[in-house]
N, C-alpha and C. Protein backbone atom coordinates (compact mmCIF):
# COMPACT_ATOMS: atom_id res chain seq x y z
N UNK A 1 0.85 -1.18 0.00
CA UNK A 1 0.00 0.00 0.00
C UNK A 1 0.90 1.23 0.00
N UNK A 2 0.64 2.42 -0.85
CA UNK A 2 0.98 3.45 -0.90
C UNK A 2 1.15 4.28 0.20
N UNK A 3 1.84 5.04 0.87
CA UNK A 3 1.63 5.43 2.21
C UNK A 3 1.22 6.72 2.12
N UNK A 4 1.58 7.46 1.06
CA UNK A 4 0.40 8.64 1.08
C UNK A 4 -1.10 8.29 1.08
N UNK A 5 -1.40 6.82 0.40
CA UNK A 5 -2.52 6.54 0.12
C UNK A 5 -3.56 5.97 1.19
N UNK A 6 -2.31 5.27 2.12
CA UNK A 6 -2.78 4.79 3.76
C UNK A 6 -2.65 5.88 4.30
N UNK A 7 -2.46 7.30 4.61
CA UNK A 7 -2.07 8.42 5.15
C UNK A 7 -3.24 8.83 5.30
N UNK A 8 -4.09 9.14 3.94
CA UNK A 8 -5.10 9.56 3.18
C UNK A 8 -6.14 9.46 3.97
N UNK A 9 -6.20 7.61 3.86
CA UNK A 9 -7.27 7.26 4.60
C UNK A 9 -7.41 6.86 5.85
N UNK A 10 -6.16 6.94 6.65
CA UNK A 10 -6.60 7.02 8.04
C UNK A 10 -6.70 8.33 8.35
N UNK A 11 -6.41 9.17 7.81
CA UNK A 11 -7.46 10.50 8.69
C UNK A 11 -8.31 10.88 8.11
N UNK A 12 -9.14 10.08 6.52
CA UNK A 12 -10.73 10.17 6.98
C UNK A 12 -11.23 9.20 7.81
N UNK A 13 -10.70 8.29 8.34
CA UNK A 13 -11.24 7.88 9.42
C UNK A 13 -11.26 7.88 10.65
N UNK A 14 -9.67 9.01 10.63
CA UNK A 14 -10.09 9.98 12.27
C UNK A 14 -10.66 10.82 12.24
N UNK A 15 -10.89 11.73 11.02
CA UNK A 15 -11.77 12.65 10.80
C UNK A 15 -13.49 12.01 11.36
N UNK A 16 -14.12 10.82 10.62
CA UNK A 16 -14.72 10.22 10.69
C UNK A 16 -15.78 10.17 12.53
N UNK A 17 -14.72 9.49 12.78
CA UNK A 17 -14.83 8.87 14.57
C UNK A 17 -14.82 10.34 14.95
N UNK A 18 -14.42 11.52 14.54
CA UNK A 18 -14.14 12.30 15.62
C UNK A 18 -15.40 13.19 15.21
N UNK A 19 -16.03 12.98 14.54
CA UNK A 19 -17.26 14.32 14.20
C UNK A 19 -18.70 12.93 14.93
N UNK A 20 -17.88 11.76 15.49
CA UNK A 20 -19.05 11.00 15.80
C UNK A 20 -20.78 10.67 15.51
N UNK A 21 -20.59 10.81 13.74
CA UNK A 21 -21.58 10.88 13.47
C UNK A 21 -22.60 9.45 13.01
N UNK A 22 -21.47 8.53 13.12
CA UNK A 22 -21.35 7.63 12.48
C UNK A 22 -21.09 6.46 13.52
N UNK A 23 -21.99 4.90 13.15
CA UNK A 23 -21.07 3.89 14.58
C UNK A 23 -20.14 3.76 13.43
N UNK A 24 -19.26 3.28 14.76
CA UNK A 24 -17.63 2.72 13.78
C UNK A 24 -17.30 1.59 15.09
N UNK A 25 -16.65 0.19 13.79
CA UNK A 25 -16.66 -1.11 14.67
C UNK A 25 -15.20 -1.06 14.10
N UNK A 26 -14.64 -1.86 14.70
CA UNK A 26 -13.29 -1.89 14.60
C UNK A 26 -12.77 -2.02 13.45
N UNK A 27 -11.25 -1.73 12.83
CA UNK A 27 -11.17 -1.71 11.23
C UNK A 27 -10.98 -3.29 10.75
N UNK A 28 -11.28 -2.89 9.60
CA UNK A 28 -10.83 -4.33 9.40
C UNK A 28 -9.08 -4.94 8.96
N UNK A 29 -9.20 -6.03 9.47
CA UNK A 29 -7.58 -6.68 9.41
C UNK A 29 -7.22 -7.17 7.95
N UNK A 30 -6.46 -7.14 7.92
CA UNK A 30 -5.81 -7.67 6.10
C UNK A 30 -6.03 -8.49 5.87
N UNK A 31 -6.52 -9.21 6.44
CA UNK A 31 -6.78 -10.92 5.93
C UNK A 31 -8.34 -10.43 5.55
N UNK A 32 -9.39 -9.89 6.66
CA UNK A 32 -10.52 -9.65 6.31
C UNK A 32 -10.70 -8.34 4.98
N UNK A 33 -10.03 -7.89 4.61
CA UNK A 33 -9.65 -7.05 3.75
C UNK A 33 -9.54 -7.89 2.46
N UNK A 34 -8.21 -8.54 2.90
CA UNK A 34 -8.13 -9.36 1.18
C UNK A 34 -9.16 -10.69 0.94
N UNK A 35 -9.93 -11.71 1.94
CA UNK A 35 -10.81 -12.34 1.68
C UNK A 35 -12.52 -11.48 0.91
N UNK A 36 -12.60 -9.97 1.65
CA UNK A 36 -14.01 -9.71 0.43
C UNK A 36 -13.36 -9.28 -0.26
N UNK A 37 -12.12 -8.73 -1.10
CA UNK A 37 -11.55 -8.65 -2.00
C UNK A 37 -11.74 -9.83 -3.13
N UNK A 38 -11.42 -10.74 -2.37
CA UNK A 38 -11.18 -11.80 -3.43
C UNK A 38 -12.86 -12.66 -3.51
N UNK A 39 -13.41 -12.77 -2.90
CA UNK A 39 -14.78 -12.98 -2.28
C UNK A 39 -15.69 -12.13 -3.71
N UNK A 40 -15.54 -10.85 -3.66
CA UNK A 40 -16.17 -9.97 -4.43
C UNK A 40 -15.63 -9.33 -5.96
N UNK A 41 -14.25 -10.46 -6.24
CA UNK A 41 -13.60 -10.03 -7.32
C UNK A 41 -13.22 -8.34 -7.63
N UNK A 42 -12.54 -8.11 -6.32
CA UNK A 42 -12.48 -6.46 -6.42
C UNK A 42 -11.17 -6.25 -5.60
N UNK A 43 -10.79 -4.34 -5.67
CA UNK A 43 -9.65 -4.28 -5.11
C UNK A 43 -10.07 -2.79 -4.58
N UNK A 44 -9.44 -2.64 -3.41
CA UNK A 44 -9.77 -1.58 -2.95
C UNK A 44 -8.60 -0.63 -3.28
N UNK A 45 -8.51 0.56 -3.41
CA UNK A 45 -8.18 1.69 -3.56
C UNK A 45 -7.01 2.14 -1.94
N UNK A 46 -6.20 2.47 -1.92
CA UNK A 46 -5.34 2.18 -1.14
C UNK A 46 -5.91 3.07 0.17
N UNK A 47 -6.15 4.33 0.02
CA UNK A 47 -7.31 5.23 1.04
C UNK A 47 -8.17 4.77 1.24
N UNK A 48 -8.71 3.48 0.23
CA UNK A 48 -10.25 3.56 0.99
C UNK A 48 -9.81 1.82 1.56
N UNK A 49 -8.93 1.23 1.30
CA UNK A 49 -8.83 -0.32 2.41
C UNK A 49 -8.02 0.51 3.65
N UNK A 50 -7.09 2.00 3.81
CA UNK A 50 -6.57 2.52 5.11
C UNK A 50 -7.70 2.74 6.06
N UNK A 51 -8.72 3.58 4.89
CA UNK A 51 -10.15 3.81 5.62
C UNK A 51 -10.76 2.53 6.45
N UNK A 52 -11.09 1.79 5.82
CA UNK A 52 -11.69 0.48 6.17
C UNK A 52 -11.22 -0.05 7.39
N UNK A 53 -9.59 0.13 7.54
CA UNK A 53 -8.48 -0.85 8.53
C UNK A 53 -8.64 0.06 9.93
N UNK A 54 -8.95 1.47 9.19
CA UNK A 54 -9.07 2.33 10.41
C UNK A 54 -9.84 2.03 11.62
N UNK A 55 -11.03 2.13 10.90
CA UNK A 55 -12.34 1.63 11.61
C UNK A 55 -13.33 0.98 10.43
N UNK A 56 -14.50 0.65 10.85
CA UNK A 56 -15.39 -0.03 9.96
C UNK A 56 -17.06 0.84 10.14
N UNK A 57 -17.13 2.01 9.22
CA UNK A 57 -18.49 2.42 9.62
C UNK A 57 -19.19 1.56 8.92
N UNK A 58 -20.44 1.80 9.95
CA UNK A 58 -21.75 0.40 10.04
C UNK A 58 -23.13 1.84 10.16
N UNK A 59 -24.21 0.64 9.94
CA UNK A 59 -25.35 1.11 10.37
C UNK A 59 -25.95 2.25 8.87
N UNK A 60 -27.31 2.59 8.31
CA UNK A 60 -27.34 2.96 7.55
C UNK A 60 -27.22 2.44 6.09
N UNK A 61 -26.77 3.70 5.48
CA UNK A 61 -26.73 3.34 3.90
C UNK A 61 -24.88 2.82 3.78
N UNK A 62 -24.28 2.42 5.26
CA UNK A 62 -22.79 2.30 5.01
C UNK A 62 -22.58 0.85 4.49
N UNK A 63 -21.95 0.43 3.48
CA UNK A 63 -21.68 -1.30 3.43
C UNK A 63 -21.09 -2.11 4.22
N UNK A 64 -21.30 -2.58 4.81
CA UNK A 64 -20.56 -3.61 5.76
C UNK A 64 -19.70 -4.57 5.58
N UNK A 65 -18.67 -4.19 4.79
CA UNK A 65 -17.63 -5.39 3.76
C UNK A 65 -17.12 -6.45 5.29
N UNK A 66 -17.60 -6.29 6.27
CA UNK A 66 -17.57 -7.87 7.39
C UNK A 66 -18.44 -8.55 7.49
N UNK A 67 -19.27 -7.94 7.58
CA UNK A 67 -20.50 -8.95 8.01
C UNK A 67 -22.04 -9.18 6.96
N UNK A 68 -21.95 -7.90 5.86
CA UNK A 68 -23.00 -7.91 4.88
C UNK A 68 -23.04 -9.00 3.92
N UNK A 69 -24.03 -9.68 3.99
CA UNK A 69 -24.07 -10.71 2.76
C UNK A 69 -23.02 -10.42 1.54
N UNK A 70 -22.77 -11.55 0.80
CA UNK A 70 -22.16 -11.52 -0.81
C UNK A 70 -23.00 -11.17 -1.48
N UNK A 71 -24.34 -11.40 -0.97
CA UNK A 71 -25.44 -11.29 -2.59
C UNK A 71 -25.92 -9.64 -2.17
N UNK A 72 -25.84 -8.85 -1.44
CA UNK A 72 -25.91 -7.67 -1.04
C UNK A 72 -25.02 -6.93 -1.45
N UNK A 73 -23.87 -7.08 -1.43
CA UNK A 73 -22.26 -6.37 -1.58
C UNK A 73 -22.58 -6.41 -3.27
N UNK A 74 -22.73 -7.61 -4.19
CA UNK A 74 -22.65 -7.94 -4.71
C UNK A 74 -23.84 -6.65 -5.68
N UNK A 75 -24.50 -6.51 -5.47
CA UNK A 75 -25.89 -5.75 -5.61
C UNK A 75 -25.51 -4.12 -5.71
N UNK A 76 -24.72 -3.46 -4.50
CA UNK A 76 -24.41 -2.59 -4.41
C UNK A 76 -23.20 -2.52 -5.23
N UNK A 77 -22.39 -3.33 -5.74
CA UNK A 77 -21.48 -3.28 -6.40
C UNK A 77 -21.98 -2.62 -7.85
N UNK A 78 -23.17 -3.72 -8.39
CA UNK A 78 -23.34 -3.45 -9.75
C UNK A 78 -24.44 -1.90 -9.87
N UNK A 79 -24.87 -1.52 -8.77
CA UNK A 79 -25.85 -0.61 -9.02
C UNK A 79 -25.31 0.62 -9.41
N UNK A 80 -24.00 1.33 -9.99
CA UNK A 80 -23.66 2.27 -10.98
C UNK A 80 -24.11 1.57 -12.49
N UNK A 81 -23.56 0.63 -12.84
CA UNK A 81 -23.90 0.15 -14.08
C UNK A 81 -25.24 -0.11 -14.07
N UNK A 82 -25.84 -0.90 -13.66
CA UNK A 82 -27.22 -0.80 -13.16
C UNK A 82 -28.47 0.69 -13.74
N UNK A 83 -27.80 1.31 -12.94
CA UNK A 83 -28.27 2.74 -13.20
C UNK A 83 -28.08 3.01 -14.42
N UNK A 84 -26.65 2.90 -15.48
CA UNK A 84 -26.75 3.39 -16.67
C UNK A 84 -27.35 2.81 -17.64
N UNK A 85 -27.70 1.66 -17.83
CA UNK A 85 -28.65 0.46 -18.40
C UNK A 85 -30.34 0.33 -18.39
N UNK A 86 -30.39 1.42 -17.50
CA UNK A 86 -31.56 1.73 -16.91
C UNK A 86 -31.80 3.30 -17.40
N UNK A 87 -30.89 3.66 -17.89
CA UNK A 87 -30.88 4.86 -18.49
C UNK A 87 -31.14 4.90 -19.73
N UNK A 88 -29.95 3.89 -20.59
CA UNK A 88 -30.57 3.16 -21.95
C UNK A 88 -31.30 2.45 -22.17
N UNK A 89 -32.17 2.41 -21.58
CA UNK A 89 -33.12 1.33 -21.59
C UNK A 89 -34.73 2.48 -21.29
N UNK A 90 -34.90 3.34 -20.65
CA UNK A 90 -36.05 4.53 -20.55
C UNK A 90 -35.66 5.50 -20.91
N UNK A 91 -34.37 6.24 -20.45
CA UNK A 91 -34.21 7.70 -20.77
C UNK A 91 -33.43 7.72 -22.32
N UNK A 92 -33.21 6.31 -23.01
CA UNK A 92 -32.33 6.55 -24.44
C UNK A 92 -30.94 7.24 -24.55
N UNK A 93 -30.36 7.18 -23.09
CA UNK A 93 -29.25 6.89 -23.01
C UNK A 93 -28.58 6.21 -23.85
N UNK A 94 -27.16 7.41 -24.52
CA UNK A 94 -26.52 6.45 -25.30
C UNK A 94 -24.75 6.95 -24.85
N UNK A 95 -24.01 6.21 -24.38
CA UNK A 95 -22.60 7.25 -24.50
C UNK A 95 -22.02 7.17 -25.60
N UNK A 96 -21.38 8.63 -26.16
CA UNK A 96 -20.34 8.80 -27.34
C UNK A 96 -19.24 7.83 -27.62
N UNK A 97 -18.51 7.26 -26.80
CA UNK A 97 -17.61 6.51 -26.86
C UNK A 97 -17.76 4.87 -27.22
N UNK A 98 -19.31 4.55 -27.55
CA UNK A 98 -19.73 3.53 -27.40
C UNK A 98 -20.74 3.20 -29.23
N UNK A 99 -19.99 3.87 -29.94
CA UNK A 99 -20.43 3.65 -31.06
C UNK A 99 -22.18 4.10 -31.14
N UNK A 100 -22.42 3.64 -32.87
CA UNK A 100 -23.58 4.00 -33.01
C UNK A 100 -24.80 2.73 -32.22
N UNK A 101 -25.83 3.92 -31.76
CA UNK A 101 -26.65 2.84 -30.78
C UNK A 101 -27.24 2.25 -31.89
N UNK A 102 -27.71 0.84 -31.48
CA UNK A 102 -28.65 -0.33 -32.25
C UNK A 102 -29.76 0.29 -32.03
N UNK A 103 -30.25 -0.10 -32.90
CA UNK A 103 -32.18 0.50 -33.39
C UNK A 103 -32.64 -0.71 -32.09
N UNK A 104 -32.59 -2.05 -32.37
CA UNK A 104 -32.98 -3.09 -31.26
C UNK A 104 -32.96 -2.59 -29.83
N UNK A 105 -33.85 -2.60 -28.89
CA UNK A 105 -33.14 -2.43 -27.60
C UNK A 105 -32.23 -3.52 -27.17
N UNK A 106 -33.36 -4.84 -27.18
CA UNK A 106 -31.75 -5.78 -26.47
C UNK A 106 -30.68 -5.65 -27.13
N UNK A 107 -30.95 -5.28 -28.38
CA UNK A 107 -28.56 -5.29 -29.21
C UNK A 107 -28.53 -3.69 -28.18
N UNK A 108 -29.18 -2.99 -27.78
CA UNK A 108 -28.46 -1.96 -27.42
C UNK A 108 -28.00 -2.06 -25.66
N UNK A 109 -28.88 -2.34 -25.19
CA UNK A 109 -28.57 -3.41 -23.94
C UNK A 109 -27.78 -4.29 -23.66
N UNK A 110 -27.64 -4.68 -24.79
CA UNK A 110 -26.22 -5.99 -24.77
C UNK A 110 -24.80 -4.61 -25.11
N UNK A 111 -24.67 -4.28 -26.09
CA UNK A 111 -23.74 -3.44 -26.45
C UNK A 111 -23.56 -2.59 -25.21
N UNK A 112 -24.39 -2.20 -24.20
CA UNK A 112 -23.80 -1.02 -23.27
C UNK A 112 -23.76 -2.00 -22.20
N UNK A 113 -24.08 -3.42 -21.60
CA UNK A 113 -23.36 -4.09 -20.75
C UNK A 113 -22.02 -4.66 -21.05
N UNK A 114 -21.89 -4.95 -22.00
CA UNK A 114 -20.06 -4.75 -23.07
C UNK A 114 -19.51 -3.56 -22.49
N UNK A 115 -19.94 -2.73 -22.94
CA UNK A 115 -18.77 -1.44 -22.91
C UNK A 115 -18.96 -1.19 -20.98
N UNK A 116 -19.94 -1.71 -20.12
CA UNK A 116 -19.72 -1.04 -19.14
C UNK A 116 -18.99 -1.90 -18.53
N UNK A 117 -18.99 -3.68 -18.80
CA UNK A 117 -17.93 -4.43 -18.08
C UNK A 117 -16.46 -3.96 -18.35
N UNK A 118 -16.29 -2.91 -19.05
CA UNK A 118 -14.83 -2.61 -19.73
C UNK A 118 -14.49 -1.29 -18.67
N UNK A 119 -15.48 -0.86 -18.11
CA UNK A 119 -15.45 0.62 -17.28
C UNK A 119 -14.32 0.35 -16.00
N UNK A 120 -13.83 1.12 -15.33
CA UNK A 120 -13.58 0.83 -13.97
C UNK A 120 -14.41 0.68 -13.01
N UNK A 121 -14.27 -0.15 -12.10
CA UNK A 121 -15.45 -0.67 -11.27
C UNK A 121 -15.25 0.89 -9.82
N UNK A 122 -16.28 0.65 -9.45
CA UNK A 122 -16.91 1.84 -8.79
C UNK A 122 -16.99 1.24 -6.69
N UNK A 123 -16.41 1.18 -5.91
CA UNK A 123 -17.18 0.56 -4.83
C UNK A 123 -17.76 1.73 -3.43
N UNK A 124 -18.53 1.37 -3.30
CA UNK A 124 -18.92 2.17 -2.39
C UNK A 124 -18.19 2.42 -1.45
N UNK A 125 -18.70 3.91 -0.59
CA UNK A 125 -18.11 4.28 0.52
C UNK A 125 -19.63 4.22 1.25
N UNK A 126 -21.21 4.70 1.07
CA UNK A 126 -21.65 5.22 1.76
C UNK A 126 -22.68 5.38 0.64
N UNK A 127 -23.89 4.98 0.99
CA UNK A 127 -25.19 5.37 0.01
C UNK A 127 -24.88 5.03 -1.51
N UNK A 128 -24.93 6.22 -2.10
CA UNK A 128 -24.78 5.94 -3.60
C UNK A 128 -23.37 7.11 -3.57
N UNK A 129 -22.60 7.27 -3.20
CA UNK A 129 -20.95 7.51 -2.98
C UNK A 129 -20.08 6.62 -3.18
N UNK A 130 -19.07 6.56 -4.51
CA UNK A 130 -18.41 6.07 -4.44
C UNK A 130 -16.88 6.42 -5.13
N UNK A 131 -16.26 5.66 -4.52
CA UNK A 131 -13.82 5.85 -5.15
C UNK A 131 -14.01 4.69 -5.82
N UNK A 132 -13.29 5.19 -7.01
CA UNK A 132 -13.06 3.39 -8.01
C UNK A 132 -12.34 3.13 -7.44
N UNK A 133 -12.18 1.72 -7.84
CA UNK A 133 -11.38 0.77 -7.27
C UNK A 133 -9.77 0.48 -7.93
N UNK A 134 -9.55 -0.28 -6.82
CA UNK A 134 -7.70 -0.55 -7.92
C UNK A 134 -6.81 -0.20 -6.59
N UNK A 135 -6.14 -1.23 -6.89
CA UNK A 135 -4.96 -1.38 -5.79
C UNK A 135 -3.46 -0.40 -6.20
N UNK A 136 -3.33 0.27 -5.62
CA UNK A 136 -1.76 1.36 -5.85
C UNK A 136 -2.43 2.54 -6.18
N UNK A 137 -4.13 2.88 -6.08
CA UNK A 137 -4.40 3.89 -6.11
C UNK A 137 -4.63 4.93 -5.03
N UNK A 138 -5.17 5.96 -5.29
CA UNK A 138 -5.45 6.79 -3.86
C UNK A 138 -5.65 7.75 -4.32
N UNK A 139 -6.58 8.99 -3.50
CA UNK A 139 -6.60 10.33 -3.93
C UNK A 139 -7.28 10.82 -4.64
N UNK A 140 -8.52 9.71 -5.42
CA UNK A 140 -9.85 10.24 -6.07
C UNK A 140 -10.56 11.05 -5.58
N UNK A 141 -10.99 12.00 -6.29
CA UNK A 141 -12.60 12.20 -5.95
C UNK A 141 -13.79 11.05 -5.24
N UNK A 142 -14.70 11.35 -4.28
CA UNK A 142 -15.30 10.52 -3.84
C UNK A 142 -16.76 10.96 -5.01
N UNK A 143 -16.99 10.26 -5.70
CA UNK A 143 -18.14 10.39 -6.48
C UNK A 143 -20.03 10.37 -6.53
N UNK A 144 -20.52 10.83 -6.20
CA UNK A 144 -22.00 10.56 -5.90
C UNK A 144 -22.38 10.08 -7.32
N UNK A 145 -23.01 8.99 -7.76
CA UNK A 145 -23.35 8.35 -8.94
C UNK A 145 -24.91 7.90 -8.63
N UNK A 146 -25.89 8.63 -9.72
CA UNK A 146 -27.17 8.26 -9.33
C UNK A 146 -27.46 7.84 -11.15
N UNK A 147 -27.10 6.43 -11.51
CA UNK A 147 -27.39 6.75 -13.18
C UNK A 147 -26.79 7.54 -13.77
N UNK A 148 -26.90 8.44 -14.65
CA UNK A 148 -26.08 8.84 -15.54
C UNK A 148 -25.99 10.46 -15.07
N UNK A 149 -26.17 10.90 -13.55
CA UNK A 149 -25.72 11.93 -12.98
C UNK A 149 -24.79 11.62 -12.12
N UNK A 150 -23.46 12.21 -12.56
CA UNK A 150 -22.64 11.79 -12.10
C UNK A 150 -21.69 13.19 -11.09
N UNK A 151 -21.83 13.28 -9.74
CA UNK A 151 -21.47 14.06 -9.14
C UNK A 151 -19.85 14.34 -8.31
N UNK A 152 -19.09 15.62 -8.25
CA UNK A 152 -18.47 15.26 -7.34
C UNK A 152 -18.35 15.68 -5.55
N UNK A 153 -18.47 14.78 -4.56
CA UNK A 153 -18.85 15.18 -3.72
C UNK A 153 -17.84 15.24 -2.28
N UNK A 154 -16.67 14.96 -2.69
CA UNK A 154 -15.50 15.20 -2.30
C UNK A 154 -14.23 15.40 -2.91
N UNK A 155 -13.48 15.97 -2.86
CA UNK A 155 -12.20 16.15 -3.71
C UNK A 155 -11.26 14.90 -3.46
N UNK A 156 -11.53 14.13 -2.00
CA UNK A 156 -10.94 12.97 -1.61
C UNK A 156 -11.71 12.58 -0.43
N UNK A 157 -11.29 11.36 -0.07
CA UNK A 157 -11.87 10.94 1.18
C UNK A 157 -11.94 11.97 2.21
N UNK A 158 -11.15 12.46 2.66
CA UNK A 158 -10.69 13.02 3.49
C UNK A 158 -11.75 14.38 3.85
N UNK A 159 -11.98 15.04 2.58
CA UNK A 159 -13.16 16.38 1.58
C UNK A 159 -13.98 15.71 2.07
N UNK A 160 -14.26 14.19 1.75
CA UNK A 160 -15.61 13.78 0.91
C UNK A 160 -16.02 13.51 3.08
N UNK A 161 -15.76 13.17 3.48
CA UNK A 161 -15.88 13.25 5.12
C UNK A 161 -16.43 14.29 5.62
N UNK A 162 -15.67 14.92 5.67
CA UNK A 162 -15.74 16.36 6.25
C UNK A 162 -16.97 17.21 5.96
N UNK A 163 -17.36 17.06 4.20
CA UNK A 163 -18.50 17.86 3.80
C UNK A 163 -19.33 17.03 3.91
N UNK A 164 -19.73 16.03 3.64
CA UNK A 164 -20.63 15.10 3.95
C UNK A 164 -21.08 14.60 5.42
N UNK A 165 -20.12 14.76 6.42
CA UNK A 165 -20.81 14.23 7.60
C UNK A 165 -19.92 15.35 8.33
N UNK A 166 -19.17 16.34 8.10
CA UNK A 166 -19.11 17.70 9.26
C UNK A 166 -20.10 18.74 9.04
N UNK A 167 -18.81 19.44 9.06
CA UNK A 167 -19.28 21.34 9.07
C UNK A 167 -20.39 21.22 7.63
N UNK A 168 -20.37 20.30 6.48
CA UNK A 168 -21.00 20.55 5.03
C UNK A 168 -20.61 21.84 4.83
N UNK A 169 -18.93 21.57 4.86
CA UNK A 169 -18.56 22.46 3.86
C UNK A 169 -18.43 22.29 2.31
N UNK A 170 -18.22 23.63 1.61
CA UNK A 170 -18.19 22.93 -0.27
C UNK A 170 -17.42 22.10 -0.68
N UNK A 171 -17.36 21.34 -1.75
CA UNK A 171 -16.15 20.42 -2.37
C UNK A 171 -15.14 20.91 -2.46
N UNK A 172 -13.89 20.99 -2.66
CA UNK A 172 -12.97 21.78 -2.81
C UNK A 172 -13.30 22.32 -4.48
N UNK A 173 -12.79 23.53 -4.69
CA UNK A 173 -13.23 24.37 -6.19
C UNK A 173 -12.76 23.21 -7.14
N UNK A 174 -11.69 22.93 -7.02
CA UNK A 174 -10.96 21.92 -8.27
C UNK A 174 -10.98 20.70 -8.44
N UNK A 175 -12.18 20.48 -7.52
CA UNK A 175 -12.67 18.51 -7.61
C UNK A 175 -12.69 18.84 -8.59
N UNK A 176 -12.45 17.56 -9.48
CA UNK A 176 -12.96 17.01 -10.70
C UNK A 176 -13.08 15.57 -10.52
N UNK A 177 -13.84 14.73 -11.37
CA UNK A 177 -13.59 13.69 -11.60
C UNK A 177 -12.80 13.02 -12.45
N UNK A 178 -12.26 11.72 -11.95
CA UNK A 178 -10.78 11.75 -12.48
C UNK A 178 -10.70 10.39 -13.26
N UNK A 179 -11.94 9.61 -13.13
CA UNK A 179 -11.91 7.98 -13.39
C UNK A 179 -12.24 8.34 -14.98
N UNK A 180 -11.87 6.91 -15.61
CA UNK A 180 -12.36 6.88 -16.96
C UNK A 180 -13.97 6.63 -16.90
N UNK A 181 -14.71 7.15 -18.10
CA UNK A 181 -15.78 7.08 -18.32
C UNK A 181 -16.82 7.58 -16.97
N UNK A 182 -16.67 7.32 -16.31
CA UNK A 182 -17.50 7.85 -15.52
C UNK A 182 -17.09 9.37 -14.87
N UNK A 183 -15.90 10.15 -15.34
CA UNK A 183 -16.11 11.23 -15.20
C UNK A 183 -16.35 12.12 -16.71
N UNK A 184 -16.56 11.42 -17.29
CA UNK A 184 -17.20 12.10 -18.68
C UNK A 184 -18.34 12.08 -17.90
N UNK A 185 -19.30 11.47 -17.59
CA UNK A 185 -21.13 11.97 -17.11
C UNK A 185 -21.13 13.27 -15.99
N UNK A 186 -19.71 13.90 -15.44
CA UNK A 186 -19.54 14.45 -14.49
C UNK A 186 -20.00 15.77 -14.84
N UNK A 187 -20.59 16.40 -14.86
CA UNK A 187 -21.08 17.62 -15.08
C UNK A 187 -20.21 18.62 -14.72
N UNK A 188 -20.80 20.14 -14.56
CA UNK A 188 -19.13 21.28 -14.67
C UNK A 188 -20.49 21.44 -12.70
N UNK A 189 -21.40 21.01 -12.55
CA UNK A 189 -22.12 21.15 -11.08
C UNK A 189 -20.84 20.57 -9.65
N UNK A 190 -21.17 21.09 -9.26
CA UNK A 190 -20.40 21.16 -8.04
C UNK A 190 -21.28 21.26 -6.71
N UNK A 191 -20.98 20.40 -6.12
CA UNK A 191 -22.21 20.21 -4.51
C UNK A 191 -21.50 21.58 -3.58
């Protein structure tokens, strides 16, 4: 792990514990770390498994990567893609990068679950908030993703804490979103 990236995320998770807004159960250990890793075919983001090790917020819209079902995790995993499929599929959602849409819906349904298994995967922090994933990373934007509105709602964990469960102060001016494809839906809006 990166140590700016473990840096990162243990002080949003002293940040976290200390605005006590939140239960927090103990963090999780590396073994419990790399079993829903491998459990859930995923990798955490180096801030957000520091976050995790820190403490473990529970209760709410928080995921419980200890004790929450696979078929739950599993659910919340796919519900960004989810959302955009659901977009092409009522709102005629189509992304630019994804060629010309099929007249068919299912060829167009099939064609945008193609291009979205190719996306970077998205995992939650908290509701519909989420840091892509990927191991040696750190330092994203924390993303609010509702379908094909795609928000930024921290400049990092650390932001995304603070305004979200402190003072609700603004994002920092120069969030952007930084992931492929999913910060193209990112609008120039700012929380």
């Amino acid at each position: 792990m990166h140590d700016a990236g473990a840096a990162l995320g243990a002080d949003a998770a002293q940040r976290l514990a200390a605005l006590g807004a939140v239960t927090i159960e103990r963090g999780m250990s590396d073994d419990e770390l790399d079993r829903a890793e491998a459990d859930l075919g995923i990798e955490f983001a180096d801030d957000h498994r520091a976050f995790l090790a820190a403490g473990l917020p529970t209760g709410g819209s928080w995921p419980n990567w200890r004790d929450e079902g696979r078929r739950s995790l599993t659910k919340r995993l796919h519900l960004p893609a989810e959302g955009i499929l659901f977009a092409v599929e009522w709102n005629r959602f189509w992304h630019d990068s994804w060629g010309r849409r099929p007249a068919q819906m299912k060829h167009a349904l099939r064609t945008a679950r193609y291009q979205l298994e190719r996306v970077p995967m998205l995992l939650p922090i908290c509701s519909h908030h989420y840091l892509p994933a990927g191991r040696g990373s750190f330092g994203h934007p924390v993303l609010s993703v509702v379908r094909t509105d795609v928000v930024v709602r921290g400049a990092d964990l650390v932001d995304y804490v603070t305004a979200e469960f402190g003072a609700g102060g603004p994002v920092a001016v120069d969030a952007v979103a930084t992931v492929e494809f999913w910060s193209t839906l990112s609008g120039d809006y700012r929380c």
